[in-house]
C-alpha atoms as a PDB file:
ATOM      1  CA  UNK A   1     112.751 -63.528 -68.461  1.00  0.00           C
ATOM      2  CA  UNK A   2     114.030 -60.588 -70.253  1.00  0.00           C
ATOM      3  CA  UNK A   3     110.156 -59.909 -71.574  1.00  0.00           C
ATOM      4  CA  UNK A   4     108.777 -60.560 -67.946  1.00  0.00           C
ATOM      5  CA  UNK A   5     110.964 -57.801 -66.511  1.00  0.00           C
ATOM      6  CA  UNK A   6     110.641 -55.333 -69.114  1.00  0.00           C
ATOM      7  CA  UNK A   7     107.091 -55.514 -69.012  1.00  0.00           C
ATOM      8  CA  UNK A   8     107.396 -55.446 -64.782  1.00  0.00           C
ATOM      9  CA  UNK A   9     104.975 -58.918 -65.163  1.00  0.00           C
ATOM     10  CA  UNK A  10     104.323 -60.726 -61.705  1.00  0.00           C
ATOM     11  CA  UNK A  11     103.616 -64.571 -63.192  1.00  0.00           C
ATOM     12  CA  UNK A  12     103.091 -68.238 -61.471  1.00  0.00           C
ATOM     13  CA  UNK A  13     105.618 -70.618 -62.789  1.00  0.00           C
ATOM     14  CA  UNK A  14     104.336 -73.990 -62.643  1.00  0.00           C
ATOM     15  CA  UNK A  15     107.781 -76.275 -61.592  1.00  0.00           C
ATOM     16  CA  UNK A  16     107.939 -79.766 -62.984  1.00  0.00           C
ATOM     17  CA  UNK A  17     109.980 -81.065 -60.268  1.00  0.00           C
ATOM     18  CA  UNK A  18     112.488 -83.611 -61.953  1.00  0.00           C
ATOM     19  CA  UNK A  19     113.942 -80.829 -63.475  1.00  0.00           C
ATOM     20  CA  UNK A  20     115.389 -79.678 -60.698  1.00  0.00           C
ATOM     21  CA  UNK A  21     117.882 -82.661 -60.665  1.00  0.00           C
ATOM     22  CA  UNK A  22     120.026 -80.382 -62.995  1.00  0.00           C
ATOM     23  CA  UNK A  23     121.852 -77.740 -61.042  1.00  0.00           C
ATOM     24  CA  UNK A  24     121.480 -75.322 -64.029  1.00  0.00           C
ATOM     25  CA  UNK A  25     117.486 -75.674 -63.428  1.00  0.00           C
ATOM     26  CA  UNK A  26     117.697 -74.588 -60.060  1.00  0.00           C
ATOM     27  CA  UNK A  27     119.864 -71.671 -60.443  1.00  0.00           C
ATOM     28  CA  UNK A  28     117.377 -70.149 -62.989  1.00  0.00           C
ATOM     29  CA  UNK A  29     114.600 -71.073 -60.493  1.00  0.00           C
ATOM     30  CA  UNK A  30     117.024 -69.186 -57.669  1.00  0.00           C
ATOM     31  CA  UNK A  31     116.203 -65.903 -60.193  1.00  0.00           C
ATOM     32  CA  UNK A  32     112.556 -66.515 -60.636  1.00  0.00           C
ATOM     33  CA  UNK A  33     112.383 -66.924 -56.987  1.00  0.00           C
ATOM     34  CA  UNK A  34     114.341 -63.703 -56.430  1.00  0.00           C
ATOM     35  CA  UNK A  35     111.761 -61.867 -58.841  1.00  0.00           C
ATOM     36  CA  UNK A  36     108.534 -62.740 -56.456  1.00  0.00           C
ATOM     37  CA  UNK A  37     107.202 -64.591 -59.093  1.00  0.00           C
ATOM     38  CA  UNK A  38     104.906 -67.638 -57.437  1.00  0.00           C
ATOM     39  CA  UNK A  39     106.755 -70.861 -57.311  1.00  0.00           C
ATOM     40  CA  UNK A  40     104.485 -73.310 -58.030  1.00  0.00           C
ATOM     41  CA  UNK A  41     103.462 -77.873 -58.064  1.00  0.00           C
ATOM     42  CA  UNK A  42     103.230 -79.374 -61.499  1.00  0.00           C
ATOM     43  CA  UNK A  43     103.821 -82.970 -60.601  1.00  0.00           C
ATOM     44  CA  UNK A  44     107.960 -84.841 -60.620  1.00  0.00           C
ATOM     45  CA  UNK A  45     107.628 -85.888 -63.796  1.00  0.00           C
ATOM     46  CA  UNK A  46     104.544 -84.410 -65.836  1.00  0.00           C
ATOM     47  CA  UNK A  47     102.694 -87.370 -66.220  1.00  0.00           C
ATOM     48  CA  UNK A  48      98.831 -87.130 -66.943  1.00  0.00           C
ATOM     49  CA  UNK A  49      97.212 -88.165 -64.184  1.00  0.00           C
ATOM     50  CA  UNK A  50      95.205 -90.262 -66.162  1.00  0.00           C
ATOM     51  CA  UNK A  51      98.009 -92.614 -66.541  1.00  0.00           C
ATOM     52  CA  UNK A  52      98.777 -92.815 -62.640  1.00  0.00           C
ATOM     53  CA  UNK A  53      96.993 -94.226 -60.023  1.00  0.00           C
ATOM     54  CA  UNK A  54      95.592 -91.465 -57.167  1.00  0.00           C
ATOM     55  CA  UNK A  55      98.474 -92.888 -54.527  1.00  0.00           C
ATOM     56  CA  UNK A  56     101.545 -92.430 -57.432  1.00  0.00           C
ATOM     57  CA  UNK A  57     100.036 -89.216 -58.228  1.00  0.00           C
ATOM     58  CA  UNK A  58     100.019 -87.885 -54.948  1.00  0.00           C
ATOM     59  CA  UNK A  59     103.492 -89.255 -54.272  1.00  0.00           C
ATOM     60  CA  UNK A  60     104.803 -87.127 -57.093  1.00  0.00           C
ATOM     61  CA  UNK A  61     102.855 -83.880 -55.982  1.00  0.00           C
ATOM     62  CA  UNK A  62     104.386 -84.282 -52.558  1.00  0.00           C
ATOM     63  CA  UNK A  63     107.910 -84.960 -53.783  1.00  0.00           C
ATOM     64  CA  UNK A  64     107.950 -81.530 -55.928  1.00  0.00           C
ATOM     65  CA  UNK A  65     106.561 -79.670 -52.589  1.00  0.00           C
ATOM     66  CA  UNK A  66     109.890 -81.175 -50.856  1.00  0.00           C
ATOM     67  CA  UNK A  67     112.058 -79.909 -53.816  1.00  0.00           C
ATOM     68  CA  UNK A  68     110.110 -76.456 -54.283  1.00  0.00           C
ATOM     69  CA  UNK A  69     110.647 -75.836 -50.337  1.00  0.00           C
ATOM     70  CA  UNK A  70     113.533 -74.161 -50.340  1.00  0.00           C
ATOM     71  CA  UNK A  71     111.913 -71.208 -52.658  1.00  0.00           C
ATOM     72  CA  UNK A  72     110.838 -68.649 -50.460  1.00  0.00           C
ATOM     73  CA  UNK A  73     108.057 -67.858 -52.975  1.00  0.00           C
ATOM     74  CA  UNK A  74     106.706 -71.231 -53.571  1.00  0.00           C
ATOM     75  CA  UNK A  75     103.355 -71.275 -52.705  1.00  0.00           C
ATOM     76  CA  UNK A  76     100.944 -74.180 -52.877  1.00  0.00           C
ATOM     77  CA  UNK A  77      99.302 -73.814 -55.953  1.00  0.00           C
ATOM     78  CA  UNK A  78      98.773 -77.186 -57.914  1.00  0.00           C
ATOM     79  CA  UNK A  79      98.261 -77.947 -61.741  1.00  0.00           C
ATOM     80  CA  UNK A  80      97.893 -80.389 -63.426  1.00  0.00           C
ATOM     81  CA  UNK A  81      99.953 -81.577 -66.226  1.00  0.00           C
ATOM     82  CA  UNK A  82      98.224 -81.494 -69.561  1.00  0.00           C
ATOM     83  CA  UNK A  83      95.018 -80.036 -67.553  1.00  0.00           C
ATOM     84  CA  UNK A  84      93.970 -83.254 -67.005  1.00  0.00           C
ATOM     85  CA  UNK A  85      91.919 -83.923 -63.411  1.00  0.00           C
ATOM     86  CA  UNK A  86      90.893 -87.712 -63.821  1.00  0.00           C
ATOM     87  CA  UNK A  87      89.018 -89.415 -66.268  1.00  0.00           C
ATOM     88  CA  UNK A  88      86.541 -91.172 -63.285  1.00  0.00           C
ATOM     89  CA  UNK A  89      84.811 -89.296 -60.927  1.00  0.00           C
ATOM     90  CA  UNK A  90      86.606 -91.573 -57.944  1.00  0.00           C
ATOM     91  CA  UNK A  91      89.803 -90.474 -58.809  1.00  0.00           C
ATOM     92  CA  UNK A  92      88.759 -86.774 -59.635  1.00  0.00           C
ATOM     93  CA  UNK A  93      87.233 -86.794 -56.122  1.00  0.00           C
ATOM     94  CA  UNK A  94      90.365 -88.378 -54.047  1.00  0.00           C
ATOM     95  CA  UNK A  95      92.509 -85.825 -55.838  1.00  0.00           C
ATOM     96  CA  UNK A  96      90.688 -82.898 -54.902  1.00  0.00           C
ATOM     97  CA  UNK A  97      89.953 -84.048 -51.425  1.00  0.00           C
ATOM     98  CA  UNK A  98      94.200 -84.578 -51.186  1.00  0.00           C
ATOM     99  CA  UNK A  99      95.053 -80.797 -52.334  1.00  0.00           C
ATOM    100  CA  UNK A 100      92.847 -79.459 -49.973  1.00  0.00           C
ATOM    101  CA  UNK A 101      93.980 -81.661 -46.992  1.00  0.00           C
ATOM    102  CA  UNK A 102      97.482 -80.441 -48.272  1.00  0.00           C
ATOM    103  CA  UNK A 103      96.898 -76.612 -47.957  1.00  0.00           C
ATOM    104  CA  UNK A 104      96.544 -76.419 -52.076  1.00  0.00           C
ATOM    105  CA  UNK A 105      94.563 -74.657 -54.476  1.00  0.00           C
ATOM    106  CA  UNK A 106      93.972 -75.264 -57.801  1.00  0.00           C
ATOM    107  CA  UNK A 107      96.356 -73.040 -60.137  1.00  0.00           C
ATOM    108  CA  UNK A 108      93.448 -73.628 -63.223  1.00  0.00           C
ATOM    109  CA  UNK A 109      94.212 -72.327 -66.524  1.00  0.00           C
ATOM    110  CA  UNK A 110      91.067 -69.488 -67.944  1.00  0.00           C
ATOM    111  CA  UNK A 111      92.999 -69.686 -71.542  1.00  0.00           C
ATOM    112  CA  UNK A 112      94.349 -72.581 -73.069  1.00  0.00           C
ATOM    113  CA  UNK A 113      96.428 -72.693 -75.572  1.00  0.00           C
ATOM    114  CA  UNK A 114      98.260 -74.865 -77.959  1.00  0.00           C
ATOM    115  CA  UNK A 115     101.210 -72.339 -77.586  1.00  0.00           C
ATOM    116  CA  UNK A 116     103.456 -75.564 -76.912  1.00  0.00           C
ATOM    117  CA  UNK A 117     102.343 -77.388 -79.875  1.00  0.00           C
ATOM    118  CA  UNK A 118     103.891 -73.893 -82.334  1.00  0.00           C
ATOM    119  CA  UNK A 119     107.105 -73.933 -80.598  1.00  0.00           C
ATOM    120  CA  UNK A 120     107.514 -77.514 -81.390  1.00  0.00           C
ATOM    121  CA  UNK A 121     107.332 -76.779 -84.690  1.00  0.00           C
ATOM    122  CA  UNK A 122     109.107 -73.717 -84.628  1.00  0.00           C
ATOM    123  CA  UNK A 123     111.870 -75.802 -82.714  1.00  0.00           C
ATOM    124  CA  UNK A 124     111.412 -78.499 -86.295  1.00  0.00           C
ATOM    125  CA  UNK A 125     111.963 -75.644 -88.715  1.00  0.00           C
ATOM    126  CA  UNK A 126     114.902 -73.736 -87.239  1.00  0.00           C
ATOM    127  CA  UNK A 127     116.895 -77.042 -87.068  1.00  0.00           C
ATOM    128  CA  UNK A 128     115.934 -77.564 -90.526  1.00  0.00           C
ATOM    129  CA  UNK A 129     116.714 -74.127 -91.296  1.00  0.00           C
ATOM    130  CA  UNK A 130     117.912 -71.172 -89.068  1.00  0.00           C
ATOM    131  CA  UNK A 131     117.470 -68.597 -91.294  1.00  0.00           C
ATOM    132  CA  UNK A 132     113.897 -69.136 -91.393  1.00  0.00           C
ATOM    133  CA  UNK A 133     111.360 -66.080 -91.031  1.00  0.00           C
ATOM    134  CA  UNK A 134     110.404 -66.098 -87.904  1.00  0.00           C
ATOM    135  CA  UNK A 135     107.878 -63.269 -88.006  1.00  0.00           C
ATOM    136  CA  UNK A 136     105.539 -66.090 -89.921  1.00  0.00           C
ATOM    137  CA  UNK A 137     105.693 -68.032 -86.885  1.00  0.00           C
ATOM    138  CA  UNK A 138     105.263 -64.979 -84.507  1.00  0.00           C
ATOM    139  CA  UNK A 139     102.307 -63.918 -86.651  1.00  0.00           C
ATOM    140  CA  UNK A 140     100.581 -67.209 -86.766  1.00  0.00           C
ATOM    141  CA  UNK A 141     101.465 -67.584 -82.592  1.00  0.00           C
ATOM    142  CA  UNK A 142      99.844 -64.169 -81.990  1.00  0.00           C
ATOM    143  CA  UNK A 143      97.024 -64.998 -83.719  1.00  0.00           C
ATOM    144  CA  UNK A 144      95.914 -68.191 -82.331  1.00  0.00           C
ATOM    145  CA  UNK A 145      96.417 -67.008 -78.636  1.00  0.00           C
ATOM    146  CA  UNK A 146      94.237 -63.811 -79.225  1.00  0.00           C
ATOM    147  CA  UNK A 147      91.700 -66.206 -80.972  1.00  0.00           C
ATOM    148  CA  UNK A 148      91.505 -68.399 -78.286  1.00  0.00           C
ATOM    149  CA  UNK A 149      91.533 -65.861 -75.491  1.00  0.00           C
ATOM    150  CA  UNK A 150      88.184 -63.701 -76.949  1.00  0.00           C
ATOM    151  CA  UNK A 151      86.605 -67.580 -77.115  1.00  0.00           C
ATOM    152  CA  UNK A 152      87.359 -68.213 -73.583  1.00  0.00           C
ATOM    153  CA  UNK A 153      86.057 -64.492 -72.248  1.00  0.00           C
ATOM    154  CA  UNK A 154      83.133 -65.357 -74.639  1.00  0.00           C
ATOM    155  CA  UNK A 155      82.614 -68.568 -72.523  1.00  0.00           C
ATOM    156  CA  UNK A 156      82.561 -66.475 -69.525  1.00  0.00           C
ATOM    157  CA  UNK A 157      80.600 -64.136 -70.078  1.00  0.00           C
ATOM    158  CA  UNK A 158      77.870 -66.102 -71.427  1.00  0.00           C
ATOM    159  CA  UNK A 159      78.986 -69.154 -68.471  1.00  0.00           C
ATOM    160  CA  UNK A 160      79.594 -66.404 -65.318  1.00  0.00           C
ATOM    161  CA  UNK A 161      77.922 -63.224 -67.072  1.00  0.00           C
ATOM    162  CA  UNK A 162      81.227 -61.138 -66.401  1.00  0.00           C
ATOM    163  CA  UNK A 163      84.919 -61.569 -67.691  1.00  0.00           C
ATOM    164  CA  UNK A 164      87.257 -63.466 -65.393  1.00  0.00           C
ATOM    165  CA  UNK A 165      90.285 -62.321 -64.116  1.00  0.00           C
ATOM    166  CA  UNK A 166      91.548 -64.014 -66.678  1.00  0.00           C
ATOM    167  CA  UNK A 167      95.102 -66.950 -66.813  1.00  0.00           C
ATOM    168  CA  UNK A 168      96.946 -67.930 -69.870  1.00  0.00           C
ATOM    169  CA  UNK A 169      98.672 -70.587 -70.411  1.00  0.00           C
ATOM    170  CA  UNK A 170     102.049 -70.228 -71.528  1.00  0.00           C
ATOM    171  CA  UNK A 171     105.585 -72.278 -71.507  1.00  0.00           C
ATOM    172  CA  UNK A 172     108.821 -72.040 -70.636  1.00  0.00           C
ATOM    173  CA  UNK A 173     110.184 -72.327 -74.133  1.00  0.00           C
ATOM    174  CA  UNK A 174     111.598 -70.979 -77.688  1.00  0.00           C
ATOM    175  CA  UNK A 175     108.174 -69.096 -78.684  1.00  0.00           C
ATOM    176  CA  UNK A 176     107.966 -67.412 -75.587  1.00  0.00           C
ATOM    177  CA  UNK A 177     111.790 -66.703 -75.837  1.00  0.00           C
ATOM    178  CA  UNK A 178     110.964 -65.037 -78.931  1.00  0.00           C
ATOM    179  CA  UNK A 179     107.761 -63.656 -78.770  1.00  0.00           C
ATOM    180  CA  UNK A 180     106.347 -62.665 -75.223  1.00  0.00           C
ATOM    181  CA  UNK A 181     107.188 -59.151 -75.303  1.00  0.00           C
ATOM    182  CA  UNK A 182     104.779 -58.935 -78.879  1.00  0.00           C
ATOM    183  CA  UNK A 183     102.832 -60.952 -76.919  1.00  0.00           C
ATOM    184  CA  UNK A 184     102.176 -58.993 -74.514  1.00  0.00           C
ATOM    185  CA  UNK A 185     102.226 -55.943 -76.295  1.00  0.00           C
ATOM    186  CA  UNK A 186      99.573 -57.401 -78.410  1.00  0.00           C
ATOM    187  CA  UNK A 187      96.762 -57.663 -75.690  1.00  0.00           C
ATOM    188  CA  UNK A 188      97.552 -54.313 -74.266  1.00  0.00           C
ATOM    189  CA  UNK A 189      97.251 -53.033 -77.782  1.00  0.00           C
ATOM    190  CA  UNK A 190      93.947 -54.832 -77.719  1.00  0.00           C
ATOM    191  CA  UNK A 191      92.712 -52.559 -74.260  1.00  0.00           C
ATOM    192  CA  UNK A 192      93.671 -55.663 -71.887  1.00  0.00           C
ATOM    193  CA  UNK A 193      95.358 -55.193 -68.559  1.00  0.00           C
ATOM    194  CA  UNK A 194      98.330 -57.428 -67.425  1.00  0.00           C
ATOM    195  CA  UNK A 195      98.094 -58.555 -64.200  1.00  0.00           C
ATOM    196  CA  UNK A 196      99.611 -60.282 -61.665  1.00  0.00           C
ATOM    197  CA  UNK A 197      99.310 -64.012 -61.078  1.00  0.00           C
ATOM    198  CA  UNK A 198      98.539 -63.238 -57.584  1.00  0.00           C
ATOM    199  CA  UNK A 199      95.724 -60.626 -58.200  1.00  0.00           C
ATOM    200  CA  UNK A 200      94.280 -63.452 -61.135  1.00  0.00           C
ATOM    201  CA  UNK A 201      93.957 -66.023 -58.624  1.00  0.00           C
ATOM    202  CA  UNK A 202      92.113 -63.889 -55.927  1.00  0.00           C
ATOM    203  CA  UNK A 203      88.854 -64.473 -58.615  1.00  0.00           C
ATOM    204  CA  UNK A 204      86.073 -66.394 -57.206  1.00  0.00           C
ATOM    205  CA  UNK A 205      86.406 -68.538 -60.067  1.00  0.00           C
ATOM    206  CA  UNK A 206      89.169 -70.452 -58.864  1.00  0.00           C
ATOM    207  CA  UNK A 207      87.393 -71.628 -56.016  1.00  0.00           C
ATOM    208  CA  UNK A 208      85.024 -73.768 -58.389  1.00  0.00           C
ATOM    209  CA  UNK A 209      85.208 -77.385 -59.155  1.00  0.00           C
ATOM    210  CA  UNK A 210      82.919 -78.108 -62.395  1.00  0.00           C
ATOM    211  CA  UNK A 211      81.170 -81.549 -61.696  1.00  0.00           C
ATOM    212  CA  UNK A 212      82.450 -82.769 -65.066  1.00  0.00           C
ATOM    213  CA  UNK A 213      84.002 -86.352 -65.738  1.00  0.00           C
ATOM    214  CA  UNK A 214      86.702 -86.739 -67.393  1.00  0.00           C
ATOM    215  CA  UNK A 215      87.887 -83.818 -65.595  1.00  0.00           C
ATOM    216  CA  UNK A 216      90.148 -80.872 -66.491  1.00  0.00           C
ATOM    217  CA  UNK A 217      90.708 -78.540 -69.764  1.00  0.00           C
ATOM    218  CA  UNK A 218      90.326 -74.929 -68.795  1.00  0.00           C
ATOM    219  CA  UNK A 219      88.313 -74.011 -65.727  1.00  0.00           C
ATOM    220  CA  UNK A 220      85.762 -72.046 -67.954  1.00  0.00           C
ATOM    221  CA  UNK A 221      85.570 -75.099 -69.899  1.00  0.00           C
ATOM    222  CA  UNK A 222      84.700 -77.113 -67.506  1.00  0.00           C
ATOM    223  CA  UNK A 223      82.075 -74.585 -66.301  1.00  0.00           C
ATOM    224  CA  UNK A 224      80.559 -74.360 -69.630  1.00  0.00           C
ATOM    225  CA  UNK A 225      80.447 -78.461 -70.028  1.00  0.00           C
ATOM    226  CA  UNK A 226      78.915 -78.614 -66.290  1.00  0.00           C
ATOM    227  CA  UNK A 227      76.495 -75.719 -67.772  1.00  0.00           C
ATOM    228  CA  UNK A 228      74.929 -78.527 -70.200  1.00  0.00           C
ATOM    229  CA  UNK A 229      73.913 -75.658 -72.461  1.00  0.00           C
ATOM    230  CA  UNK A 230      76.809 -74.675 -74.159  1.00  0.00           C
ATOM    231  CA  UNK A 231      78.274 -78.371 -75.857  1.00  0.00           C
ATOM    232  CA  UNK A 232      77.517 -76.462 -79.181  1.00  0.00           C
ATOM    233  CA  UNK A 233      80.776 -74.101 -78.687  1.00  0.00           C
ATOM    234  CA  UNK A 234      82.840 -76.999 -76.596  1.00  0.00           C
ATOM    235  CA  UNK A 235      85.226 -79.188 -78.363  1.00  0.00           C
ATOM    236  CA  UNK A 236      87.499 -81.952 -76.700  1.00  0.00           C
ATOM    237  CA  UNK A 237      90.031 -81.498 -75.553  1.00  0.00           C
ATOM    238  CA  UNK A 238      89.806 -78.044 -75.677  1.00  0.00           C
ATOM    239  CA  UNK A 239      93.220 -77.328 -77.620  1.00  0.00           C
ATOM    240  CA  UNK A 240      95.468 -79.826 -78.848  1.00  0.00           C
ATOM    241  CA  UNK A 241      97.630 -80.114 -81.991  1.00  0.00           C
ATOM    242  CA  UNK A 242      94.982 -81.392 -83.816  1.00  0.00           C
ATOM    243  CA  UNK A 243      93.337 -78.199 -84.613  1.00  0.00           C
ATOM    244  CA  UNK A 244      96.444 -76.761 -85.371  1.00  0.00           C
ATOM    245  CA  UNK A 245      98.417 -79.047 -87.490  1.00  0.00           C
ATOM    246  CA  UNK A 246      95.998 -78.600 -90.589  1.00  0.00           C
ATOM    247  CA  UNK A 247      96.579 -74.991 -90.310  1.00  0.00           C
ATOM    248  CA  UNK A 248     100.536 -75.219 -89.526  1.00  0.00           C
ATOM    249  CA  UNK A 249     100.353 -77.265 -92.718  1.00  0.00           C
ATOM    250  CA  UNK A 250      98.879 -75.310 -95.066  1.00  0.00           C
ATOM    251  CA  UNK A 251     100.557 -72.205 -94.478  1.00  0.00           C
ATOM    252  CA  UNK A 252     103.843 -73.802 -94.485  1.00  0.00           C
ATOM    253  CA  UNK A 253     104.796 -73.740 -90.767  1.00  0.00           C
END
């Protein structure tokens, strides 16, 4: 939070409702609400939708509305956990036809990142050894969001011909504990301009809905697959621990 503040950053914190069982949870969600940061759905319990039927699904969307409603900045953005939209066009189609009837709008991701996939093993290593150097980790973090964010303005600029008003995906967690302010730094170093989550979401581009099945993965990704002319730069899913774990590996993270 500390980061967010310093930096005067306006973001949308997606709420995974079960956590708000624990009093602790809710006071720190009291703050971010206090802040005019958007309070936002992410499912009770952060299961892919994928694994749930459309009517458990939508039981666990409305259940997080009920416990985000005392937030005076909750606002009905939904996403989904692990990006994931449905893996048949049926229940890609119910879902979206449900947020809508519900007042919601997509909260899509424009960069995705494995961010929570480093802090894991960041998490691995400092329990193995607290003393470890963390500026290896911050380095390697740094790196792989930049990467990924020129390849996802490269997708839209080649997909939309013009950059996005661009959404990373970030978590709640140890990396961005540590490294959010050189994080940040980093892309204003780089000539970007942080915005708010409010202004990002005023884009055009978040009123899309790629015709893709299985649904999901970053918005621009699913504009690119929907495309049909870009599979050469698409992999699936789009980032996953997969592609970093040989990496991690090598250099000893």
């Amino acid at each position: 939070m500390s980061a967010i503040e310093k930096n005067k950053v306006e973001v949308a914190l997606f709420v995974i409702g079960s956590v708000l069982e624990q009093p602790l949870a809710r006071e720190r969600l009291a703050l971010w609400d206090r802040t005019h940061h958007i309070i936002a759905n992410h499912t009770y319990t952060h299961t892919s939708y994928e694994e749930m039927s459309f009517e458990d699904f939508s039981e666990e969307i409305l259940k997080t509305q009920e416990a985000l409603a005392p937030y005076r900045n909750a606002q009905k953005f939904f996403r989904f956990p692990m990006l994931a939209e449905g893996e048949t066009r049926k229940k890609r189609d119910e879902m979206r036809a449900f947020l809508k009837a519900h007042g919601y709008r997509q909260g899509y991701v424009t960069i995705d990142t494995s961010d929570w996939y480093i802090d894991s093993r960041l998490i691995d290593r400092l329990k193995q050894d607290p003393k470890t150097d963390l500026k290896r980790y911050a380095d390697y973090y740094l790196q792989h969001v930049w990467h990924r964010a020129q390849f996802y303005d490269g997708l839209s600029q080649r997909v939309l011909g013009r950059s996005v008003k661009h959404t990373l995906l970030i978590h709640h967690n140890q990396l961005s504990a540590l490294f959010l302010d050189d994080l940040i730094s980093m892309f204003r170093s780089k000539g970007w301009r942080v915005i708010p989550a409010r202004e990002a979401f005023q884009d055009p581009v978040f009123q899309m809905e790629p015709d893709i099945v299985p649904a999901g993965e970053s918005i621009l990704w699913g504009l690119a697959k929907e495309n049909g002319k870009f599979d050469n730069l698409l992999r699936y899913p789009g980032e996953d621990s997969v592609y970093e774990k040989p990496m991690m590996d090598k250099l000893g993270l």
